[in-house]
PDB file of N, CA and C in Angstrom:
ATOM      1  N   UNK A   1      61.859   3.470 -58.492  1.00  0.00           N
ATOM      2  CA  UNK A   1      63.099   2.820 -58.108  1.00  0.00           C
ATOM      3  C   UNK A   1      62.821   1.326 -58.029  1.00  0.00           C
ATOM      4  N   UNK A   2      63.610   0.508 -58.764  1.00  0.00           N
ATOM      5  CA  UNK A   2      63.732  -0.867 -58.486  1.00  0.00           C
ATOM      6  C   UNK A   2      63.929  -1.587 -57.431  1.00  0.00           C
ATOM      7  N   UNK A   3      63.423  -2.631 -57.100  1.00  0.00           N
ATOM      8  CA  UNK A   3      63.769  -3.255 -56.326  1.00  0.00           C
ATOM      9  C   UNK A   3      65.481  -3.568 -56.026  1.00  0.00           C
ATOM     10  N   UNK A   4      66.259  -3.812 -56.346  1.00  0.00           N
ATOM     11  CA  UNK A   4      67.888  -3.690 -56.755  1.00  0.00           C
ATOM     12  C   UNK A   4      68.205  -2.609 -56.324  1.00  0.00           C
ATOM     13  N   UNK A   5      68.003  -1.308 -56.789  1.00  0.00           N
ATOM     14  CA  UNK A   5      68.589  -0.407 -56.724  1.00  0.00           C
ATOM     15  C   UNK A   5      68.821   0.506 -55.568  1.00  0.00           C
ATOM     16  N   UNK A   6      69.676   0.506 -54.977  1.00  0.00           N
ATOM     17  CA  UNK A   6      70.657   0.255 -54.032  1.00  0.00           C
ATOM     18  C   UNK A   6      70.689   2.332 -53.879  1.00  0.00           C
ATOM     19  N   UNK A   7      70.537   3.492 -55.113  1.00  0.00           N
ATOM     20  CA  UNK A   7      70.735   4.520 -54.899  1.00  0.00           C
ATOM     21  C   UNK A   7      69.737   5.224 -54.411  1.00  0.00           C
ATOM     22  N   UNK A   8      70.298   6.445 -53.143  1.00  0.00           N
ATOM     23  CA  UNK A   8      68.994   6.809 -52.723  1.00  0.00           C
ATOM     24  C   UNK A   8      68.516   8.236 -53.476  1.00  0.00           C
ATOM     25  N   UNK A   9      67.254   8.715 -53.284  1.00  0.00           N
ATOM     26  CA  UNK A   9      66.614   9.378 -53.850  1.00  0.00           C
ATOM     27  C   UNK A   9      67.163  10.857 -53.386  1.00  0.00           C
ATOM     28  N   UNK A  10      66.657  11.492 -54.593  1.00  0.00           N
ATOM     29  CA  UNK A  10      67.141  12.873 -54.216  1.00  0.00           C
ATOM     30  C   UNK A  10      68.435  13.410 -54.528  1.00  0.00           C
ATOM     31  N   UNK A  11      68.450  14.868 -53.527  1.00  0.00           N
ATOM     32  CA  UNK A  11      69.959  15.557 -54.556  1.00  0.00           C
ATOM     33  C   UNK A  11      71.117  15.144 -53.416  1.00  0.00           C
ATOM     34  N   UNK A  12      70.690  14.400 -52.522  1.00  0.00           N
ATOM     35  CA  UNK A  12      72.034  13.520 -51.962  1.00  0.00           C
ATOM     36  C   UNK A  12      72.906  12.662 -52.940  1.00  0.00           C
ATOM     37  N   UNK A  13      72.163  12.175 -53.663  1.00  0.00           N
ATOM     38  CA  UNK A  13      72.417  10.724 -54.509  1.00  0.00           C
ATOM     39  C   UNK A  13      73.876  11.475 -55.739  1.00  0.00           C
ATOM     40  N   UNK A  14      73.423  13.046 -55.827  1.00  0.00           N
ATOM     41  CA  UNK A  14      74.223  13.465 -56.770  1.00  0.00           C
ATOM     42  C   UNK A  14      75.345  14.164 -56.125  1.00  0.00           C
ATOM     43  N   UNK A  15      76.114  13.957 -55.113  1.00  0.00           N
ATOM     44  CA  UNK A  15      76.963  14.297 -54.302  1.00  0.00           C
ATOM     45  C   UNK A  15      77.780  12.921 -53.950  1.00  0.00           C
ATOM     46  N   UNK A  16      79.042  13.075 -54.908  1.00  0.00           N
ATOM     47  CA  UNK A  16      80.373  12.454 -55.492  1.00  0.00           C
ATOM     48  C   UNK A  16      81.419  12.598 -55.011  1.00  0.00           C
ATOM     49  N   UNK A  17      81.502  14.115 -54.553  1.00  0.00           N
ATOM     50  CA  UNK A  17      83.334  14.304 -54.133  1.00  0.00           C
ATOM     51  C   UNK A  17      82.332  15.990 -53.089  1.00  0.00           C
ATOM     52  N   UNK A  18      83.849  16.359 -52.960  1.00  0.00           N
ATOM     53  CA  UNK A  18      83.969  17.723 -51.886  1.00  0.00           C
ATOM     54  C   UNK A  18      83.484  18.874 -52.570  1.00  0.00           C
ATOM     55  N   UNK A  19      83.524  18.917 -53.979  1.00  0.00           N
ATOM     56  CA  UNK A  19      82.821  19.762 -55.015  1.00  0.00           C
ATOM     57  C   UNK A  19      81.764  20.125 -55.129  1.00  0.00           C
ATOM     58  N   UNK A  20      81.140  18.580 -55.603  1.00  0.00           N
ATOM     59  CA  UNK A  20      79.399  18.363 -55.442  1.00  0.00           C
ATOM     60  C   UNK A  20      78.738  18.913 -54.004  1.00  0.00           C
ATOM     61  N   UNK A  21      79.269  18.344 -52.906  1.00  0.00           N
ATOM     62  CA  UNK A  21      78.938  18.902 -51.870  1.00  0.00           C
ATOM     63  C   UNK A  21      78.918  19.943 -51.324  1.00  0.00           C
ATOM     64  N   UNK A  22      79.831  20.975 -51.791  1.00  0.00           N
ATOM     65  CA  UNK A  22      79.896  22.472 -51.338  1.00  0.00           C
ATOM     66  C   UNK A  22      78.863  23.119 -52.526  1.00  0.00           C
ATOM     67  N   UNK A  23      78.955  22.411 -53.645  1.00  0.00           N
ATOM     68  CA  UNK A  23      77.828  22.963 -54.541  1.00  0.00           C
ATOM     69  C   UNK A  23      76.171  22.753 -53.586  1.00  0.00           C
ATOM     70  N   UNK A  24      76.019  22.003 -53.099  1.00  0.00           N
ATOM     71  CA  UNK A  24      74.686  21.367 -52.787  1.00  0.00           C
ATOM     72  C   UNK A  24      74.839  22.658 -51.627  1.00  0.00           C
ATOM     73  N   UNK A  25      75.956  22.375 -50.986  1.00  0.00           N
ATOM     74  CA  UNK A  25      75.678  23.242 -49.532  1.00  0.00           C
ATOM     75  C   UNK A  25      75.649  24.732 -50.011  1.00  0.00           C
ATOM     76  N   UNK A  26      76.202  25.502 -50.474  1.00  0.00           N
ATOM     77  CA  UNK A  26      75.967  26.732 -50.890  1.00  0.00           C
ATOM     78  C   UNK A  26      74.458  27.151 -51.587  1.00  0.00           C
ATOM     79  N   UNK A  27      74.175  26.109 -52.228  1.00  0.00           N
ATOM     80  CA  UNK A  27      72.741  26.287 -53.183  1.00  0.00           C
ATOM     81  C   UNK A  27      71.196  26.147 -52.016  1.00  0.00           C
ATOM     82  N   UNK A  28      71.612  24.906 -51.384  1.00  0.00           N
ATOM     83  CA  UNK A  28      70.592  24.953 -50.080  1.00  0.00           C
ATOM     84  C   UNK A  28      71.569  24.449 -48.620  1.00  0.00           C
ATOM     85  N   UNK A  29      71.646  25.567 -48.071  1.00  0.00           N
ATOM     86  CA  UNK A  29      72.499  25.472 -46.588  1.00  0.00           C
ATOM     87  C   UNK A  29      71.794  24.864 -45.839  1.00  0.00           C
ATOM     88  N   UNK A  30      70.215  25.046 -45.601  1.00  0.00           N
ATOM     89  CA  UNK A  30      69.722  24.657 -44.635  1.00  0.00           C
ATOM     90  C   UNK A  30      68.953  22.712 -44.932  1.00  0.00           C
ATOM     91  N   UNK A  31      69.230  22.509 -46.024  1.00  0.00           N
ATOM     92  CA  UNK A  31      69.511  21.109 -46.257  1.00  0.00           C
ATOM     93  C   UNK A  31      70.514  20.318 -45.530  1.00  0.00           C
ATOM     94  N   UNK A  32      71.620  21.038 -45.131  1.00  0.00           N
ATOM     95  CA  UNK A  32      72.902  20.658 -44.851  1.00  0.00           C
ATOM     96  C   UNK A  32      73.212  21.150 -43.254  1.00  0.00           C
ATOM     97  N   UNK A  33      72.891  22.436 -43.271  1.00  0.00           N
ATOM     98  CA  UNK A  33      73.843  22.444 -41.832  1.00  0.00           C
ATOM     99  C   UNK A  33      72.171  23.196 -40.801  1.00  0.00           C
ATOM    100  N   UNK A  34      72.498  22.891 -39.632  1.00  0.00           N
ATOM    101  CA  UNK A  34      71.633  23.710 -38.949  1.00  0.00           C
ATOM    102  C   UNK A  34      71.170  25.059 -38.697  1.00  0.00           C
ATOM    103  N   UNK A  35      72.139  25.720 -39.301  1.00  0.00           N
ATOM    104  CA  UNK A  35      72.566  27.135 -39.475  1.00  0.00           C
ATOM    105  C   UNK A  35      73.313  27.619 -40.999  1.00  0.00           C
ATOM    106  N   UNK A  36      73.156  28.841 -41.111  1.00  0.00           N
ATOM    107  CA  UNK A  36      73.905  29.075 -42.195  1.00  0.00           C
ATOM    108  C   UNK A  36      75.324  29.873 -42.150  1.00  0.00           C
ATOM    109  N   UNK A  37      75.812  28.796 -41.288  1.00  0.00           N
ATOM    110  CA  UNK A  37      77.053  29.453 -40.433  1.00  0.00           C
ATOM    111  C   UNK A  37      78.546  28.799 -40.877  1.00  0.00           C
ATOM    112  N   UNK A  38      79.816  29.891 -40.978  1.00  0.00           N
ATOM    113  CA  UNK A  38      80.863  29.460 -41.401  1.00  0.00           C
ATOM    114  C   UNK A  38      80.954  28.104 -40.679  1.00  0.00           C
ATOM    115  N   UNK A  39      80.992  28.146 -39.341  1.00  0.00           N
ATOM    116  CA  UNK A  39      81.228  27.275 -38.548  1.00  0.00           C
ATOM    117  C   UNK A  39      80.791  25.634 -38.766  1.00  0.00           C
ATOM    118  N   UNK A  40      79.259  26.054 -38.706  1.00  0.00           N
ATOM    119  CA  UNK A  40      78.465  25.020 -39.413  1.00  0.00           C
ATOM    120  C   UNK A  40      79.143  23.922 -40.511  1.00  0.00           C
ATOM    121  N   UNK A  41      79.857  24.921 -41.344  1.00  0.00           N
ATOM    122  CA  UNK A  41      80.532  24.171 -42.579  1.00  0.00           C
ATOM    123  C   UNK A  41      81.409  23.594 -42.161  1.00  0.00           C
ATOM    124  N   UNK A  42      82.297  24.434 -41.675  1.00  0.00           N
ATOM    125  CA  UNK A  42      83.600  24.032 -41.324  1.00  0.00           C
ATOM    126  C   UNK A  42      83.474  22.325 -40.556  1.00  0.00           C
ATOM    127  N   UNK A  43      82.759  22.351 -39.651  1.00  0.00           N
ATOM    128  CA  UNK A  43      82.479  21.168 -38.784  1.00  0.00           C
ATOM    129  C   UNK A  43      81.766  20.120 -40.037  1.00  0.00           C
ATOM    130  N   UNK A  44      81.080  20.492 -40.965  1.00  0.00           N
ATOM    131  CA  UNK A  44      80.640  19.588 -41.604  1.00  0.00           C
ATOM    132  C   UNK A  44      81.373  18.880 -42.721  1.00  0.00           C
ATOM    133  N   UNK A  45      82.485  20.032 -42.742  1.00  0.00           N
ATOM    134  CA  UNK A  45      83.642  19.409 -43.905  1.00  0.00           C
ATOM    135  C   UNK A  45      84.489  18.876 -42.889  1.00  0.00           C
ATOM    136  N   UNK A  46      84.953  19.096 -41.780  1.00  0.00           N
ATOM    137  CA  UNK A  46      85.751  18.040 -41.124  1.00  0.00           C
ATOM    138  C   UNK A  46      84.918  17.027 -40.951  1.00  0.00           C
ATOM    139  N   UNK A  47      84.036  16.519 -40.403  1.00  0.00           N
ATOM    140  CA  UNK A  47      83.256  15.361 -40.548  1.00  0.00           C
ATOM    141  C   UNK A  47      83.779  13.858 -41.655  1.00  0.00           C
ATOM    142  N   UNK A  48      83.036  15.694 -43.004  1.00  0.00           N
ATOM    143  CA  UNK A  48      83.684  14.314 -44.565  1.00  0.00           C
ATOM    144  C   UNK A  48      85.102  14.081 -44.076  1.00  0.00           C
ATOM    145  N   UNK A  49      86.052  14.512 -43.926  1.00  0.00           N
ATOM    146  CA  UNK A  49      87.117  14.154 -44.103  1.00  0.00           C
ATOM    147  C   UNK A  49      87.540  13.190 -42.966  1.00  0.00           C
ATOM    148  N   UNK A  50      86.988  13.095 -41.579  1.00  0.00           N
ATOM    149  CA  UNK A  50      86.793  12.076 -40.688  1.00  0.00           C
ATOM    150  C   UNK A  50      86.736  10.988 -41.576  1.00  0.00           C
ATOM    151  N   UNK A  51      85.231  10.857 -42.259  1.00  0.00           N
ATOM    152  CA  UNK A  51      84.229   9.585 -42.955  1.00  0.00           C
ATOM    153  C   UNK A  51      85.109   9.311 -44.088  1.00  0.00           C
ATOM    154  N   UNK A  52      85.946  10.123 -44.461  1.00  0.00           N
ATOM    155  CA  UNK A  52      87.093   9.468 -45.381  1.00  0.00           C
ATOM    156  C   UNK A  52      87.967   8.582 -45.221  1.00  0.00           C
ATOM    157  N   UNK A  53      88.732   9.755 -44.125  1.00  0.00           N
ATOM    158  CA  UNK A  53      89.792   8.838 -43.829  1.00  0.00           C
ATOM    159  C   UNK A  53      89.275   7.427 -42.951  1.00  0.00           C
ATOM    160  N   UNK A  54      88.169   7.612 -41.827  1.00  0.00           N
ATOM    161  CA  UNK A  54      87.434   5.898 -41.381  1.00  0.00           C
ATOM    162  C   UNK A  54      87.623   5.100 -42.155  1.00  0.00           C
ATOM    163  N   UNK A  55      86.903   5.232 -43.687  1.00  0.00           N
ATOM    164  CA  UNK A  55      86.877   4.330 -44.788  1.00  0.00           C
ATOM    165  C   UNK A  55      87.862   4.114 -45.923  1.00  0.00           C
ATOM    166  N   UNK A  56      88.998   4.768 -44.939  1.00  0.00           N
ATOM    167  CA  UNK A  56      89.996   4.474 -46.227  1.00  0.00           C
ATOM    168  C   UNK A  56      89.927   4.961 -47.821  1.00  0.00           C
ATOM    169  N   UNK A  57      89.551   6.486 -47.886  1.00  0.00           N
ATOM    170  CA  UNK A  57      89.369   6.512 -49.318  1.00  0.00           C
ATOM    171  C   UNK A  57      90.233   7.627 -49.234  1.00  0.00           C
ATOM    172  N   UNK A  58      91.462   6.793 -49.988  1.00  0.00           N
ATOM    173  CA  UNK A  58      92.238   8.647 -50.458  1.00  0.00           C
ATOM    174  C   UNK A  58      92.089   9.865 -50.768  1.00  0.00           C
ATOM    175  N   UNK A  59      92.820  10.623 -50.663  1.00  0.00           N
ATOM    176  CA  UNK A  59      92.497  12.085 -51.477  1.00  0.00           C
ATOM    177  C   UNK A  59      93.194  11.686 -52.817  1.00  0.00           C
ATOM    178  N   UNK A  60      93.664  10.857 -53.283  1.00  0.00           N
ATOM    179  CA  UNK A  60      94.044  10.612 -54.363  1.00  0.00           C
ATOM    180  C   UNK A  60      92.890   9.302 -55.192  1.00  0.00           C
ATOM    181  N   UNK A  61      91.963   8.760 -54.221  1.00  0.00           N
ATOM    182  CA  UNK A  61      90.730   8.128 -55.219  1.00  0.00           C
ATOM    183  C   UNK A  61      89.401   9.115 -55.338  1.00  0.00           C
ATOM    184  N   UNK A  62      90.073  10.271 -55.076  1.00  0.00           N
ATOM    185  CA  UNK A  62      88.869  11.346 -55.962  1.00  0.00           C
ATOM    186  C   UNK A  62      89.578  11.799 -56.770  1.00  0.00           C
ATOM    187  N   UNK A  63      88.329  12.692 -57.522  1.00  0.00           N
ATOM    188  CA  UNK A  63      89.441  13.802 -58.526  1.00  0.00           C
ATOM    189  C   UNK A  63      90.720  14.701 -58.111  1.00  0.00           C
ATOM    190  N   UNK A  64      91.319  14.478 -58.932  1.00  0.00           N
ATOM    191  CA  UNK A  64      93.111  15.149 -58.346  1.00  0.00           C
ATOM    192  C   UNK A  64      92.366  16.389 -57.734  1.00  0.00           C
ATOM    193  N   UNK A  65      91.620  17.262 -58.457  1.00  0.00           N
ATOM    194  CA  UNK A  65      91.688  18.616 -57.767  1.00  0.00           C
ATOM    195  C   UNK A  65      90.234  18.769 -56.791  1.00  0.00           C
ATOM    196  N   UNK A  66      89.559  17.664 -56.427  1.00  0.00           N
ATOM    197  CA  UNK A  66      88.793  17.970 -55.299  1.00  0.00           C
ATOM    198  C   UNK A  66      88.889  18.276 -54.165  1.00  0.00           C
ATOM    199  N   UNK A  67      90.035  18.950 -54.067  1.00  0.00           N
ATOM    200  CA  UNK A  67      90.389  19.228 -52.414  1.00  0.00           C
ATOM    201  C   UNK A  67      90.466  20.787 -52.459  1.00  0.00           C
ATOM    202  N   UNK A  68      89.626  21.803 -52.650  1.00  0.00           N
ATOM    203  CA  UNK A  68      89.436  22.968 -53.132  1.00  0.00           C
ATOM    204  C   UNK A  68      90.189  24.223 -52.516  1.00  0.00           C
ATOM    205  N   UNK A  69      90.280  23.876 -50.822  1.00  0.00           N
ATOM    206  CA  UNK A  69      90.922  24.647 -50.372  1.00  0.00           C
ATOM    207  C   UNK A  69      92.544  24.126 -50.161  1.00  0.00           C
ATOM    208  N   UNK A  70      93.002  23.160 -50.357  1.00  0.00           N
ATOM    209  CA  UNK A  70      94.459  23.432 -50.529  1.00  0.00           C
ATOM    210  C   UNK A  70      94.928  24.495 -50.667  1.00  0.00           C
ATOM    211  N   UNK A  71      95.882  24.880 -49.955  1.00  0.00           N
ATOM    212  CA  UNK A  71      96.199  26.184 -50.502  1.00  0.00           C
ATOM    213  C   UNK A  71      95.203  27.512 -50.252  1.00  0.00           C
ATOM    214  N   UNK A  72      94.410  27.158 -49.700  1.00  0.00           N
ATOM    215  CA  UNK A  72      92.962  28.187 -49.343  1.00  0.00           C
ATOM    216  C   UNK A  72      93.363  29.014 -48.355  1.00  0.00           C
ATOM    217  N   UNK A  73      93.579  28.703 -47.287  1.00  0.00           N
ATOM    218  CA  UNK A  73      94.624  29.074 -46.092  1.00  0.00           C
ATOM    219  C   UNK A  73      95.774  29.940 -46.624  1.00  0.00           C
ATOM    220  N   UNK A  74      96.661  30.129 -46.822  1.00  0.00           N
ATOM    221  CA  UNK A  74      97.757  30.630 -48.007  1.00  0.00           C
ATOM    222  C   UNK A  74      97.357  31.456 -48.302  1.00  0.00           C
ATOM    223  N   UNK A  75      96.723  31.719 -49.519  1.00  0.00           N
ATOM    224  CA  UNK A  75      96.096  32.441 -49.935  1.00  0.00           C
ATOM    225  C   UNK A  75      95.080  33.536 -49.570  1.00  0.00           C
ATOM    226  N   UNK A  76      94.092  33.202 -48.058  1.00  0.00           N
ATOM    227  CA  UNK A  76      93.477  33.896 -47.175  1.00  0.00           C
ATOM    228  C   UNK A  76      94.372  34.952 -46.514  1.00  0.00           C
ATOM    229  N   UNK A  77      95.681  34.179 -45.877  1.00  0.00           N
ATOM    230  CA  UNK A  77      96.736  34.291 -45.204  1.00  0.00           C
ATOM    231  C   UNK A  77      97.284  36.250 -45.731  1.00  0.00           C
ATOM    232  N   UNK A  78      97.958  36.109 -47.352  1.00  0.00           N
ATOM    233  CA  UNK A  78      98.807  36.980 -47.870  1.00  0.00           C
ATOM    234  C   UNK A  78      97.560  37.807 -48.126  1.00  0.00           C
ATOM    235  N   UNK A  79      96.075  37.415 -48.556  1.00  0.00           N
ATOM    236  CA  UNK A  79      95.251  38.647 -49.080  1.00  0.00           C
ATOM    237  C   UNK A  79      94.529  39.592 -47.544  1.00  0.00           C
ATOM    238  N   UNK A  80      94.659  39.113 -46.122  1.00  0.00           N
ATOM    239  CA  UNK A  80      94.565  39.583 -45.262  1.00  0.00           C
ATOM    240  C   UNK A  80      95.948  40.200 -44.456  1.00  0.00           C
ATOM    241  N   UNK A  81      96.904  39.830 -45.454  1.00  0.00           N
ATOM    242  CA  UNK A  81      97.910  40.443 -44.395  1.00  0.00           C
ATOM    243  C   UNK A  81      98.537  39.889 -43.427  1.00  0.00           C
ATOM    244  N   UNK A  82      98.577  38.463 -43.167  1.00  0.00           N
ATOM    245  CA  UNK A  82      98.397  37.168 -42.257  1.00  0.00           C
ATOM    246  C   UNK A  82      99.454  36.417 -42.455  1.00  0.00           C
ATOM    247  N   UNK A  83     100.557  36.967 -43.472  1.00  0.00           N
ATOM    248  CA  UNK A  83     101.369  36.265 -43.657  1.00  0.00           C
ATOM    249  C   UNK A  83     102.165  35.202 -42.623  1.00  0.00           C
ATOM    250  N   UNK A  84     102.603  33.883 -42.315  1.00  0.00           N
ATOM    251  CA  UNK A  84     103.106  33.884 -41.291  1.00  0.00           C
ATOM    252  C   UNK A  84     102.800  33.207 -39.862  1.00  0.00           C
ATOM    253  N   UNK A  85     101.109  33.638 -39.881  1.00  0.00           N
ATOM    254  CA  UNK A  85     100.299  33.689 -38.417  1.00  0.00           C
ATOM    255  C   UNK A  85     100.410  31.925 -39.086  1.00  0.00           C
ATOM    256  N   UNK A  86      99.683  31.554 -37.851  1.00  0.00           N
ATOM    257  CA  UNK A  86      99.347  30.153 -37.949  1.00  0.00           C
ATOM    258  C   UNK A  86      97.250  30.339 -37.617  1.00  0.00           C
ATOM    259  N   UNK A  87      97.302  30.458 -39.005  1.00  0.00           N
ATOM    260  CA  UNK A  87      95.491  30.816 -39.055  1.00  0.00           C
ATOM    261  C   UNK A  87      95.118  30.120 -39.980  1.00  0.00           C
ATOM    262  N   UNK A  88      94.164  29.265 -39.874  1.00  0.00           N
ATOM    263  CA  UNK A  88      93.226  28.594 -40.998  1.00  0.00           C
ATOM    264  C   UNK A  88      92.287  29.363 -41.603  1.00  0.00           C
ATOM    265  N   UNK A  89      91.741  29.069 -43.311  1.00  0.00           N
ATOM    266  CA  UNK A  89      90.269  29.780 -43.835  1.00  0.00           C
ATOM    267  C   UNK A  89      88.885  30.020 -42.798  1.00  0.00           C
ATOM    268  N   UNK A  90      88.909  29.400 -41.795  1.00  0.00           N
ATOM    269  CA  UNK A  90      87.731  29.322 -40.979  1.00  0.00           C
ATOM    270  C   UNK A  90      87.714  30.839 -39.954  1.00  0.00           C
ATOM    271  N   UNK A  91      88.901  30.307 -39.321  1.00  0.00           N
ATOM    272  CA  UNK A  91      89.209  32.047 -38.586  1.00  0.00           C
ATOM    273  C   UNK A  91      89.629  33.235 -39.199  1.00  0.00           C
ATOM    274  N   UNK A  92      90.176  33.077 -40.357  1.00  0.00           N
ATOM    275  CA  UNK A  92      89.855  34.337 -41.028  1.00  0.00           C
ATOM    276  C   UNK A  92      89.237  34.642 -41.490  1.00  0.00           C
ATOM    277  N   UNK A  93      88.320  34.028 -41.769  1.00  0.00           N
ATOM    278  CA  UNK A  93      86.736  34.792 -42.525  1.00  0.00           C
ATOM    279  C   UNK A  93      85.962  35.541 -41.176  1.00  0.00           C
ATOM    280  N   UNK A  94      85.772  34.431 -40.300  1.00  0.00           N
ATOM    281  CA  UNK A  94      85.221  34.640 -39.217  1.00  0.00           C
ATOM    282  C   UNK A  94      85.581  35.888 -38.693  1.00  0.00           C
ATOM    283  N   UNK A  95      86.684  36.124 -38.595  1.00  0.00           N
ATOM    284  CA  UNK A  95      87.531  37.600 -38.139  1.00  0.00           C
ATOM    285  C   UNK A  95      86.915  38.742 -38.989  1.00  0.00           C
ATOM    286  N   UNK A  96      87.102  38.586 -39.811  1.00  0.00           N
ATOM    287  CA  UNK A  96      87.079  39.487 -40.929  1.00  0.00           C
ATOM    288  C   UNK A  96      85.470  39.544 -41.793  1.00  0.00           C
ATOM    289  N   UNK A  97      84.533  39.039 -40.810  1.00  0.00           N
ATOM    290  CA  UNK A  97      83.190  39.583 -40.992  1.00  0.00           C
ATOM    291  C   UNK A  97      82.784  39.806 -40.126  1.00  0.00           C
ATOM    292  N   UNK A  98      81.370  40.434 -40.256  1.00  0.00           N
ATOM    293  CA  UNK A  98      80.496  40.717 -39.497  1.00  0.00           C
ATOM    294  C   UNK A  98      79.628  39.809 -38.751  1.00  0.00           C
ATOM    295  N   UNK A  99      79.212  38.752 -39.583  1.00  0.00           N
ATOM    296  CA  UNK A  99      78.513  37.318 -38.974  1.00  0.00           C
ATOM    297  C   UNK A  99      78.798  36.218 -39.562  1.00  0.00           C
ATOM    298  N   UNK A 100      78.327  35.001 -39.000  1.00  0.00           N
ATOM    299  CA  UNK A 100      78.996  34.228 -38.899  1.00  0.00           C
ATOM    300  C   UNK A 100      78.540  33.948 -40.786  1.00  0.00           C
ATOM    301  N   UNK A 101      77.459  34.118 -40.947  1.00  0.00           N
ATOM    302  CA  UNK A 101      76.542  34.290 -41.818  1.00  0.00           C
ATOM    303  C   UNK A 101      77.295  34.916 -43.147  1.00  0.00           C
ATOM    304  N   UNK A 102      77.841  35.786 -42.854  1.00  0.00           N
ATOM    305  CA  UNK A 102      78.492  36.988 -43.949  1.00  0.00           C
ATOM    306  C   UNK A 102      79.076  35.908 -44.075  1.00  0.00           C
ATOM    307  N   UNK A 103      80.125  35.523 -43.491  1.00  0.00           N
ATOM    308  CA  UNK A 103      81.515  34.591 -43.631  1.00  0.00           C
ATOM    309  C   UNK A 103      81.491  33.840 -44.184  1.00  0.00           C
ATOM    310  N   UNK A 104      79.728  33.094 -44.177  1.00  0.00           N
ATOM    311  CA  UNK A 104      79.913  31.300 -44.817  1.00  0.00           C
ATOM    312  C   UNK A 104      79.769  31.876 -46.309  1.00  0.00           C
ATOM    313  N   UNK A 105      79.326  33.195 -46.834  1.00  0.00           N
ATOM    314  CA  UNK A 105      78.552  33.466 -48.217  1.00  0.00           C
ATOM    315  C   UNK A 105      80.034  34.454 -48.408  1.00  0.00           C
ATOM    316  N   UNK A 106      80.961  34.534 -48.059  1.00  0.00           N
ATOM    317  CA  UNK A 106      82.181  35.272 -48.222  1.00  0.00           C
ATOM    318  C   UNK A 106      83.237  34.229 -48.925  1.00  0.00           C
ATOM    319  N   UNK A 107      83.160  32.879 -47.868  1.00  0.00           N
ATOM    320  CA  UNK A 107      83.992  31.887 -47.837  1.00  0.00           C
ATOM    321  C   UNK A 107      83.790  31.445 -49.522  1.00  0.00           C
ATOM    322  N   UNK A 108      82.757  31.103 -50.196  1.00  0.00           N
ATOM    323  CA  UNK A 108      82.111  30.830 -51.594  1.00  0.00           C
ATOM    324  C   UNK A 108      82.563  31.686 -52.181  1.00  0.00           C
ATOM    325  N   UNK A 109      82.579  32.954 -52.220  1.00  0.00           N
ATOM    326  CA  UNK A 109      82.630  34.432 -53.050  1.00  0.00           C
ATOM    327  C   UNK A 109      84.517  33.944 -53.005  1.00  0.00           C
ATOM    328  N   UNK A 110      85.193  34.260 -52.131  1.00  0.00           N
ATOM    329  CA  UNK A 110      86.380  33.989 -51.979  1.00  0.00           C
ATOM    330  C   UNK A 110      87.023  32.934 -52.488  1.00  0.00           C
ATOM    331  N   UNK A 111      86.659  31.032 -52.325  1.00  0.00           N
ATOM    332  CA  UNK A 111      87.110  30.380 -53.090  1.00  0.00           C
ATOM    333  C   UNK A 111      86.939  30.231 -54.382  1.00  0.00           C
ATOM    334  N   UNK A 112      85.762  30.765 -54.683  1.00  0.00           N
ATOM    335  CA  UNK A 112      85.688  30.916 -56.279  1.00  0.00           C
ATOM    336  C   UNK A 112      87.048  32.230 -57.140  1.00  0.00           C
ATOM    337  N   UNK A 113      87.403  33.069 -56.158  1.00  0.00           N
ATOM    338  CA  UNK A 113      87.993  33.771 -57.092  1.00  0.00           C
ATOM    339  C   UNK A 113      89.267  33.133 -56.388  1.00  0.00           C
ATOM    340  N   UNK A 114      89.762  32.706 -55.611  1.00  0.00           N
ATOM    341  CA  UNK A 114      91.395  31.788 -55.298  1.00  0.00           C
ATOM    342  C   UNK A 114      91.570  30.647 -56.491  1.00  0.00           C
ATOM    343  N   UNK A 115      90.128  30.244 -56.361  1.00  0.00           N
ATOM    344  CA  UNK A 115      89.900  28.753 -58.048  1.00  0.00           C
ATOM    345  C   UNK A 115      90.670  29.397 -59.458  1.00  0.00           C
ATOM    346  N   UNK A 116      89.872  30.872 -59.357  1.00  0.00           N
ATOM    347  CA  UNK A 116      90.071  31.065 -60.370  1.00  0.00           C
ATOM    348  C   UNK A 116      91.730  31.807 -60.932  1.00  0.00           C
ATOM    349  N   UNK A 117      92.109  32.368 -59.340  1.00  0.00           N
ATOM    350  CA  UNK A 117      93.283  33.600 -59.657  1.00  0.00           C
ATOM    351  C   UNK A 117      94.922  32.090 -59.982  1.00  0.00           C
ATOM    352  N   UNK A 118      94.495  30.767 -59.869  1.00  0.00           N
ATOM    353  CA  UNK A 118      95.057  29.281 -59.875  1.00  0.00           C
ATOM    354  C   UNK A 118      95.383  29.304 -61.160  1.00  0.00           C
TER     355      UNK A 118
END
């Protein structure tokens, strides 16, 4: 690394948007959260979105569709039967596993096929 160069090392450096980051976090959790817990995430994706909005960066100066769970909720909602309730993706996974553990490797299994049923 140059003197100049300002980027830091490692597979932080390749984490861009909410995408990259759930990629990184699913691939190594314990890079990321203290646990490999829905919860864990959940708190760590509100965070980013804290450190967003602090710094003023839209959801419209990322990629249009980096906001993955839009609509994630919704969709959790009608495939549990939930129509209605006022329940977020976090408590229904959580509900609807066994650990907290199952949930965070459910939550992945699940938005990948909501990505895809889109």
């Amino acid at each position: 690394m140059s003197e100049g160069d300002v980027t830091q090392p490692g597979r932080v450096a390749f984490v861009h948007s909410v995408r990259d980051l759930l990629r990184e976090i699913r691939e190594r959790p314990a890079l990321w959260l203290n646990a490999k817990t829905l919860t864990g995430l959940k708190c760590l994706l509100m965070g980013y979105e804290v450190a967003c909005a602090v710094h003023d960066i839209a959801e419209s100066d990322q990629l249009p569709d980096d906001v993955p769970w839009e609509g994630f909720s919704e969709w959790l909602a009608r495939r549990y039967d939930k129509v209605g309730w006022t329940v977020d993706w976090h408590r229904l996974l959580v509900e609807h596993s066994r650990s907290q553990e199952e949930a965070f490797d459910r939550f992945f299994e699940l938005l990948a096929e909501y990505e895809s049923s889109g």
